[in-house]
C-alpha atoms as a PDB file:
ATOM      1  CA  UNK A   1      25.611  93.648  10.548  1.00  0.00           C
ATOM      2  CA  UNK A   2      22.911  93.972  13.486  1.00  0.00           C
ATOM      3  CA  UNK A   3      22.987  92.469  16.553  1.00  0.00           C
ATOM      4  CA  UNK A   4      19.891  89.946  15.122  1.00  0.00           C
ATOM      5  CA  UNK A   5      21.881  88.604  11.965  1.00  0.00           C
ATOM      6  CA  UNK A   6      23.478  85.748  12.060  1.00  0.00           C
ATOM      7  CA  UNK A   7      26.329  84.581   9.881  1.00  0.00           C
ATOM      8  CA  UNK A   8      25.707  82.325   7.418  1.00  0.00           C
ATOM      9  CA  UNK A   9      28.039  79.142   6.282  1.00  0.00           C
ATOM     10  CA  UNK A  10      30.589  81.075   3.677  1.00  0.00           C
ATOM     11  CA  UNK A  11      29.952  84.699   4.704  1.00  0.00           C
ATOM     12  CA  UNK A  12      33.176  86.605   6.023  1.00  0.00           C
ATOM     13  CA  UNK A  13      33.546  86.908   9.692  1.00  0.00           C
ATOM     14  CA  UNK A  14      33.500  90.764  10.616  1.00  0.00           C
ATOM     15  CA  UNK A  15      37.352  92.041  11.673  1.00  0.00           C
ATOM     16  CA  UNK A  16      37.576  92.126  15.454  1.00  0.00           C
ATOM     17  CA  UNK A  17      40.519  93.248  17.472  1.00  0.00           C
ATOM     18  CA  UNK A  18      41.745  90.859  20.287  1.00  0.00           C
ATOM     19  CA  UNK A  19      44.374  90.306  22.437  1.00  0.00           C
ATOM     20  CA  UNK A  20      47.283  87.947  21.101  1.00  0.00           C
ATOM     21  CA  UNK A  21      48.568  85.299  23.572  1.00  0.00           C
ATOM     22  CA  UNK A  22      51.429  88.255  24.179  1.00  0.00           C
ATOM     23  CA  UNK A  23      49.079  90.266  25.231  1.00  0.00           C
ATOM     24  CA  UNK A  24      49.744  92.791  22.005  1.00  0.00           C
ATOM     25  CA  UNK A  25      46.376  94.047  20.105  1.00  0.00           C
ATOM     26  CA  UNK A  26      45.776  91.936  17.109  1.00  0.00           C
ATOM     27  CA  UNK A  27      42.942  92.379  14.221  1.00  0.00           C
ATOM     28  CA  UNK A  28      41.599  89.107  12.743  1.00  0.00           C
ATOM     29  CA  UNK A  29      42.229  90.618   9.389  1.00  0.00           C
ATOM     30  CA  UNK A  30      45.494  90.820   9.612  1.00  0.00           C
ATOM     31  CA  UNK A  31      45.726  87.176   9.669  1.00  0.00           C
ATOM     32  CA  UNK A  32      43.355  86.256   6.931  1.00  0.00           C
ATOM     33  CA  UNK A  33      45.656  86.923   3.525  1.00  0.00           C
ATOM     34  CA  UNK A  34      48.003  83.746   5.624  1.00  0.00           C
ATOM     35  CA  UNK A  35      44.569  81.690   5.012  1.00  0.00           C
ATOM     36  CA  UNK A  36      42.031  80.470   7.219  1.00  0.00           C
ATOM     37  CA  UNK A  37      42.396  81.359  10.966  1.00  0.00           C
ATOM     38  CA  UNK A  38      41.217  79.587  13.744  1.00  0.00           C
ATOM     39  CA  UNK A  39      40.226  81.593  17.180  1.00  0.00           C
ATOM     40  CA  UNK A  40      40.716  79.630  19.914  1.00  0.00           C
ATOM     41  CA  UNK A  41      38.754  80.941  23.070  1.00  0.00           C
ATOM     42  CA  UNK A  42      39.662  79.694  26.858  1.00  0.00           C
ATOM     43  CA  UNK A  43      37.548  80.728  29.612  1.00  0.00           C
ATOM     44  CA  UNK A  44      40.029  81.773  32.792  1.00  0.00           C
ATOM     45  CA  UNK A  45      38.760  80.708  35.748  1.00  0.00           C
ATOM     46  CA  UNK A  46      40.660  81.456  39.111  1.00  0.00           C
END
């Protein structure tokens, strides 16, 4: 996927890697065979 496409409603999000609320490394796809997953982003201010 380019930076100018834009996901569609139904099309698979593309596997990121993030930081779990432990701080461990975490890729979205490993959560996906559970079922749907919700990302949940906070902005830090301080």
């Amino acid at each position: 996927m380019t930076a100018n496409q834009r996901l569609q409603p139904g099309d698979a999000a593309p596997d990121s890697q993030v930081l779990s609320h432990t701080g461990q490394p975490l890729h979205l796809a490993e959560l996906w065979p559970n079922g749907p997953t919700l990302l949940i982003l906070l902005r830090h201010f301080g």
